[in-house]
N, C-alpha and C. Protein backbone atom coordinates (compact mmCIF):
# COMPACT_ATOMS: atom_id res chain seq x y z
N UNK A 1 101.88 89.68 111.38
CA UNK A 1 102.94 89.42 110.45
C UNK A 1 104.09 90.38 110.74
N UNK A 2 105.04 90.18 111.09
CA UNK A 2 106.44 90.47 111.52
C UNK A 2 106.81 91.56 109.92
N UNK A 3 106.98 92.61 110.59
CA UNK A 3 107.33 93.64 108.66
C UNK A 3 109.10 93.30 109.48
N UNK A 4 110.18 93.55 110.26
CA UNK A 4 111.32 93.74 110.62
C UNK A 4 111.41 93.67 112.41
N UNK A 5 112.86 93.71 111.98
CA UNK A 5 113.11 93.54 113.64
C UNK A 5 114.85 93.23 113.57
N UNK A 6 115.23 93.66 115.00
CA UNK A 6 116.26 94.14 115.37
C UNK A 6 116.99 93.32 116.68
N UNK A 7 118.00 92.42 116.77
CA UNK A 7 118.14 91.82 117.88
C UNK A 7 119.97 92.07 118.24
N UNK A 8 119.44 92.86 119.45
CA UNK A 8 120.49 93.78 120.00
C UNK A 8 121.59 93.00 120.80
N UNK A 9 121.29 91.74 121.39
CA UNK A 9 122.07 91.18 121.74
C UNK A 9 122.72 89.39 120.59
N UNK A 10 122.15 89.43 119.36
CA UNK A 10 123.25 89.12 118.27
C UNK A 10 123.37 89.91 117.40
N UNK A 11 123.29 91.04 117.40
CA UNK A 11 123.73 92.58 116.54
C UNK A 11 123.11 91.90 115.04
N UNK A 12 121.70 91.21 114.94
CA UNK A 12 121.27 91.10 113.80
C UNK A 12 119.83 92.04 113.55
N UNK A 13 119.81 92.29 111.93
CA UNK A 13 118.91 92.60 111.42
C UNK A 13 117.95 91.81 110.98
N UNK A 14 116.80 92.18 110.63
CA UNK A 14 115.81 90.77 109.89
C UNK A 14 114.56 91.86 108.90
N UNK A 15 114.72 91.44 108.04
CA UNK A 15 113.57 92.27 107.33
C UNK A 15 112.26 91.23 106.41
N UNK A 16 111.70 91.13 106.47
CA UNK A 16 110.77 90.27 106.00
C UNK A 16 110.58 90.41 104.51
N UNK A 17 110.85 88.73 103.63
CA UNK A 17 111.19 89.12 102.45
C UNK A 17 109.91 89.00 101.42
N UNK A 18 108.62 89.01 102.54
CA UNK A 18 107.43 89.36 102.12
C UNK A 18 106.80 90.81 101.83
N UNK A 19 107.57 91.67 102.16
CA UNK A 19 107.62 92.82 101.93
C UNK A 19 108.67 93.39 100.97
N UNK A 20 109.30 92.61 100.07
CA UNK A 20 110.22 93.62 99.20
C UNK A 20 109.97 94.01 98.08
N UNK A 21 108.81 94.29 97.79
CA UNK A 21 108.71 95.30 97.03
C UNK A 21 108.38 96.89 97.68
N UNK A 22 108.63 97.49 98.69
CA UNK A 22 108.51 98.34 99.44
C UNK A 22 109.76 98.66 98.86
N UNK A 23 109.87 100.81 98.80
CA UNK A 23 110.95 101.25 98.22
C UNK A 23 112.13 101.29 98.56
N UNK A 24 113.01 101.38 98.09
CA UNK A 24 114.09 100.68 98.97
C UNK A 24 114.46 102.19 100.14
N UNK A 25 114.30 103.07 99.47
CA UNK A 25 114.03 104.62 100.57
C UNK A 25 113.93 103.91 102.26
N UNK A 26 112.20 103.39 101.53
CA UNK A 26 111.77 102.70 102.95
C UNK A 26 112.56 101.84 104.21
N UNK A 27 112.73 100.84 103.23
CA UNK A 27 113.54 99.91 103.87
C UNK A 27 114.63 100.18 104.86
N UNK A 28 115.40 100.90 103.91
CA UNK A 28 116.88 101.34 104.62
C UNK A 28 116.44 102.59 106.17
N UNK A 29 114.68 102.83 106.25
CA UNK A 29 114.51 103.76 107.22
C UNK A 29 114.35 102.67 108.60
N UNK A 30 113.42 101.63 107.95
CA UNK A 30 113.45 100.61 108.51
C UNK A 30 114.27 99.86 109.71
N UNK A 31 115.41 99.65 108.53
CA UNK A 31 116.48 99.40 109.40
C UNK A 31 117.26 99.73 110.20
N UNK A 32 117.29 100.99 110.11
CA UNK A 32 118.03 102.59 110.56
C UNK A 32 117.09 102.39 112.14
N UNK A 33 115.80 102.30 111.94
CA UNK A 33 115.04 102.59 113.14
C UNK A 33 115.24 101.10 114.40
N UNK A 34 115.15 100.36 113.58
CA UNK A 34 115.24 98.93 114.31
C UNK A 34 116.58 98.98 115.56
N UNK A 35 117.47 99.31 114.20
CA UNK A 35 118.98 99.54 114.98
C UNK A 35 119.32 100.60 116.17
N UNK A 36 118.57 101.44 115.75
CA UNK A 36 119.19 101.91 116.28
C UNK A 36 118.31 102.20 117.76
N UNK A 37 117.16 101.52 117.66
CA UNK A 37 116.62 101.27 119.03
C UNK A 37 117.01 100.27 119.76
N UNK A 38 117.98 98.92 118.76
CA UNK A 38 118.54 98.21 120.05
C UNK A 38 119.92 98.91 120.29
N UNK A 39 120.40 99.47 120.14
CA UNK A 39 121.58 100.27 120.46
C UNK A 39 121.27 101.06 121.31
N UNK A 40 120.50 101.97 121.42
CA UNK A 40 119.91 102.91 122.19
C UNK A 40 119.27 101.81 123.83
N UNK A 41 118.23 100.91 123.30
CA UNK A 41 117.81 100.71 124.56
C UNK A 41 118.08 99.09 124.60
N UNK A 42 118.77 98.45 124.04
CA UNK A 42 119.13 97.00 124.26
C UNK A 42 118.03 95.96 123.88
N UNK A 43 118.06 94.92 123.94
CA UNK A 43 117.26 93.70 123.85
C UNK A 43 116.64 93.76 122.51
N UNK A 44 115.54 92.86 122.19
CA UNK A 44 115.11 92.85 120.81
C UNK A 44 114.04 93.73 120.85
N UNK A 45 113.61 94.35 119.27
CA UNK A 45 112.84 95.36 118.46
C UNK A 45 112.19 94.33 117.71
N UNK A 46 110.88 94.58 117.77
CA UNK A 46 109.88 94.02 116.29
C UNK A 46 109.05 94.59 116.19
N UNK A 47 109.00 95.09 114.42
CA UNK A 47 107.64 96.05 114.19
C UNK A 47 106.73 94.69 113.66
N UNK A 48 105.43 94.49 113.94
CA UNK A 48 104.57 93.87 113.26
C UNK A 48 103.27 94.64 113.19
N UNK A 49 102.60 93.96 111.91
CA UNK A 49 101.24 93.73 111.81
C UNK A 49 100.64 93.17 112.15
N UNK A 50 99.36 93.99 113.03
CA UNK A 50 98.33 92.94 113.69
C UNK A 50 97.54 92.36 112.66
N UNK A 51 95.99 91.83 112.85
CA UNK A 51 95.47 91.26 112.14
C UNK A 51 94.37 93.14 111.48
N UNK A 52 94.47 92.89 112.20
CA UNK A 52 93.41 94.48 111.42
C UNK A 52 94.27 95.80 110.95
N UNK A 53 95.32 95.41 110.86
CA UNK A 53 96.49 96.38 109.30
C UNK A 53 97.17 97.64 110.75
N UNK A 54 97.02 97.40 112.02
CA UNK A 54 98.17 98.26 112.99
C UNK A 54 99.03 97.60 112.91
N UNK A 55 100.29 98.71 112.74
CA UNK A 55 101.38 98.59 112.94
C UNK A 55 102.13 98.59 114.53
N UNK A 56 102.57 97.38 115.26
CA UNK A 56 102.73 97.52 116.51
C UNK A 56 104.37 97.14 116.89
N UNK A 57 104.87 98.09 118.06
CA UNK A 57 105.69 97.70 118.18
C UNK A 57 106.24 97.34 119.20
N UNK A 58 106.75 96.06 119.41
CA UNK A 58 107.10 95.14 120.46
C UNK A 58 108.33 95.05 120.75
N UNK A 59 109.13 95.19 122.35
CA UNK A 59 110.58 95.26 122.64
C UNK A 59 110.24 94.49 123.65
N UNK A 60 111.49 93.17 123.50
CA UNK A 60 111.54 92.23 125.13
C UNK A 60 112.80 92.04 125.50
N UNK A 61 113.12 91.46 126.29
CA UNK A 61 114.64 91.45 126.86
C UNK A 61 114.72 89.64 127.84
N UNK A 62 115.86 89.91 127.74
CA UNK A 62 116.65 88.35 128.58
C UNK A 62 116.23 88.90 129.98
N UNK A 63 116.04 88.36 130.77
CA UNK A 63 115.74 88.41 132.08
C UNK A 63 117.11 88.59 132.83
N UNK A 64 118.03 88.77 132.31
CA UNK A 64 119.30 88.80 132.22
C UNK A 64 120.10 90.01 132.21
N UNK A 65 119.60 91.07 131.51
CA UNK A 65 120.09 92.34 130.88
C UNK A 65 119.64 93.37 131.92
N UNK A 66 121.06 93.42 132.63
CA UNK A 66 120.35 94.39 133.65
C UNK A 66 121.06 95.80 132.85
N UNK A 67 120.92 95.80 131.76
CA UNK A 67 121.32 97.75 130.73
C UNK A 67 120.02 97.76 130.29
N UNK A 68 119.04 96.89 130.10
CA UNK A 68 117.70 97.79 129.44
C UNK A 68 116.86 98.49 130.50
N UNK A 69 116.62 99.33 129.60
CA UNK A 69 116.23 100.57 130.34
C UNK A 69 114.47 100.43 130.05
N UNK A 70 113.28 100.03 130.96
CA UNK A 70 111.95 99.51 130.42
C UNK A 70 111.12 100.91 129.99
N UNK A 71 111.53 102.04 131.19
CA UNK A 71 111.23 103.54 130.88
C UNK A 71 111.12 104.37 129.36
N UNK A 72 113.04 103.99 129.35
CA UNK A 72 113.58 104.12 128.20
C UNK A 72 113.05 103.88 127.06
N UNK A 73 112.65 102.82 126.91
CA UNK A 73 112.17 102.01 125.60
C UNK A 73 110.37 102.75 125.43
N UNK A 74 109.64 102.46 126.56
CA UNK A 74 108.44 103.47 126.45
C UNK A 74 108.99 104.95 125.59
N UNK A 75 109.42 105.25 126.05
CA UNK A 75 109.55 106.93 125.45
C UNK A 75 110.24 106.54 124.12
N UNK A 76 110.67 105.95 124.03
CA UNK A 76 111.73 105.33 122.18
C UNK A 76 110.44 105.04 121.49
N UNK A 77 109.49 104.46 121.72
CA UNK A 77 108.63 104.34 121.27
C UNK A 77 108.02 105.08 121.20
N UNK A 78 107.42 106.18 121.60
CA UNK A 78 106.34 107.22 121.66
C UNK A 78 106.75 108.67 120.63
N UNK A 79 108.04 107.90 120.76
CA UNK A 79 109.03 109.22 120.00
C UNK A 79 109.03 109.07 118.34
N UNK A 80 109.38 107.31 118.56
CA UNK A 80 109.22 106.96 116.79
C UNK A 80 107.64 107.39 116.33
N UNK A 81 106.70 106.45 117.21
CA UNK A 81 105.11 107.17 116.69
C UNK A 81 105.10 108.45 116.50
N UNK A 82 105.43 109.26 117.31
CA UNK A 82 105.58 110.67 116.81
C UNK A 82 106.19 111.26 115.26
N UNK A 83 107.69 111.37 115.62
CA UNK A 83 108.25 111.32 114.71
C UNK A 83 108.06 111.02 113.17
N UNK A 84 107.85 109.71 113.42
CA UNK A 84 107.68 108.80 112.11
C UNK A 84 106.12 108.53 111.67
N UNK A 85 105.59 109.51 112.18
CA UNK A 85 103.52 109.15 112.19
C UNK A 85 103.41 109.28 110.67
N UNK A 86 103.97 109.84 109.84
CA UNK A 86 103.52 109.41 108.69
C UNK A 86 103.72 108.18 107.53
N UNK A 87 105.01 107.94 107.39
CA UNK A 87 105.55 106.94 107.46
C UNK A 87 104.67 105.44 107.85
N UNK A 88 104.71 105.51 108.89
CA UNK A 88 104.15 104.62 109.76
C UNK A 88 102.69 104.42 109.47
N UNK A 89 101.74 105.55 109.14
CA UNK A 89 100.89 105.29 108.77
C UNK A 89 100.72 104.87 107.24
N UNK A 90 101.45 104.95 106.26
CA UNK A 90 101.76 104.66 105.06
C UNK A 90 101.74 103.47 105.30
N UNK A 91 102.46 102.55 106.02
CA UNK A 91 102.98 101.29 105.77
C UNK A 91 101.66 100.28 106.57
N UNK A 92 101.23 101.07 107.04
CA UNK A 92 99.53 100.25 107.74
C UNK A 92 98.49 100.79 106.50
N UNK A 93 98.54 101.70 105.85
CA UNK A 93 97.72 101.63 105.02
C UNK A 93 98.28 100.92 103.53
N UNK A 94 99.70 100.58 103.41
CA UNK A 94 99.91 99.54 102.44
C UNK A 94 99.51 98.51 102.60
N UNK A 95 99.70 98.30 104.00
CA UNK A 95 99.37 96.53 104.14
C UNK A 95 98.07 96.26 104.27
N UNK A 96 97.03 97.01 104.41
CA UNK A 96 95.58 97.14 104.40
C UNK A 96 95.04 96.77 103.15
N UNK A 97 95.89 97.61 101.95
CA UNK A 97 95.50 97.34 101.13
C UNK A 97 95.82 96.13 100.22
N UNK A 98 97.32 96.00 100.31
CA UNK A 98 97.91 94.82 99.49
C UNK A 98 97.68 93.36 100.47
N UNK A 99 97.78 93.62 101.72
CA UNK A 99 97.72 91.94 102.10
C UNK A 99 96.85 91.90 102.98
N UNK A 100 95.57 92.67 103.08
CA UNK A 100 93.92 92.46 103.81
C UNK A 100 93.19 92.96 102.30
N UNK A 101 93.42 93.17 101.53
CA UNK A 101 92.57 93.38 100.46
C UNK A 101 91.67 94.32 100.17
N UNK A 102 92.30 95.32 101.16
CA UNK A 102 91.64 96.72 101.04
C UNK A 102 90.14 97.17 101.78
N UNK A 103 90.27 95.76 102.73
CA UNK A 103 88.86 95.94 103.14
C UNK A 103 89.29 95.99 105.14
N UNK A 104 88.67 96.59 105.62
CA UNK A 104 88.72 96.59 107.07
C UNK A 104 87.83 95.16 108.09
N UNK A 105 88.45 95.43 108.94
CA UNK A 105 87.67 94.36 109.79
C UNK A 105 86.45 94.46 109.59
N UNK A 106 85.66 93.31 109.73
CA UNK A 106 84.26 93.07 109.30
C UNK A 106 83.69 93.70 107.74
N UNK A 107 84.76 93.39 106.83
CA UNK A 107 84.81 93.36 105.96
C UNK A 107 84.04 94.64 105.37
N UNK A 108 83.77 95.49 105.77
CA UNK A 108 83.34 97.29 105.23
C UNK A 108 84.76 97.63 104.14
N UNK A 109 84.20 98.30 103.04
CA UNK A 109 85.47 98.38 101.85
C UNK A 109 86.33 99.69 102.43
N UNK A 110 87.43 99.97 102.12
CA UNK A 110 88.24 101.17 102.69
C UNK A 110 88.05 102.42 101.76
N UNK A 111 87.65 102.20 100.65
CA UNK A 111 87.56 103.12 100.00
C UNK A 111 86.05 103.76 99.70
């Protein structure tokens, strides 16, 4: 499930309006991050949820775009996980709980 995403070559945002009750704090970090990784490294940004509550994040490009940088975008990424590791883990353990039901794969309870 797609939480946001960022598309650098129509300078749009997208936030998923299955998630708004998330604080708006959040949100606006959200977007801040999306952006400013297609600015930084071009082509499209999407954070999603896998099926077992990781938060993953996916960057692709036009076959076209000879400014993205594929290096670049590795380390943009490694930097936000860093950076943002708590955060980030907040928002995999929200969605664990509110939209998998608090239970982990093969259904063992989280708590």
């Amino acid at each position: 499930m797609v939480l946001c995403g960022s598309n650098g070559y129509e300078r749009k945002y997208y936030f998923n309006p299955v998630f708004a009750n998330l604080p708006e704090t959040i949100k606006q970090e959200l977007q801040m991050l999306c952006v400013w990784f297609t600015e930084e490294c071009g082509g499209i940004f999407i954070m999603e949820f896998q099926e077992d509550g990781r938060l993953e994040f996916k960057h692709m490009t036009s076959e076209y775009d000879g400014y993205y940088d594929e290096i670049g975008v590795d380390l943009k990424v490694k930097q936000y996980r860093e950076r943002y590791r708590e955060m980030l883990d907040s928002l995999e353990l929200y969605y664990r709980l509110f939209y998998l039901g608090g239970k982990e794969e093969g259904n063992k309870e989280w708590v």
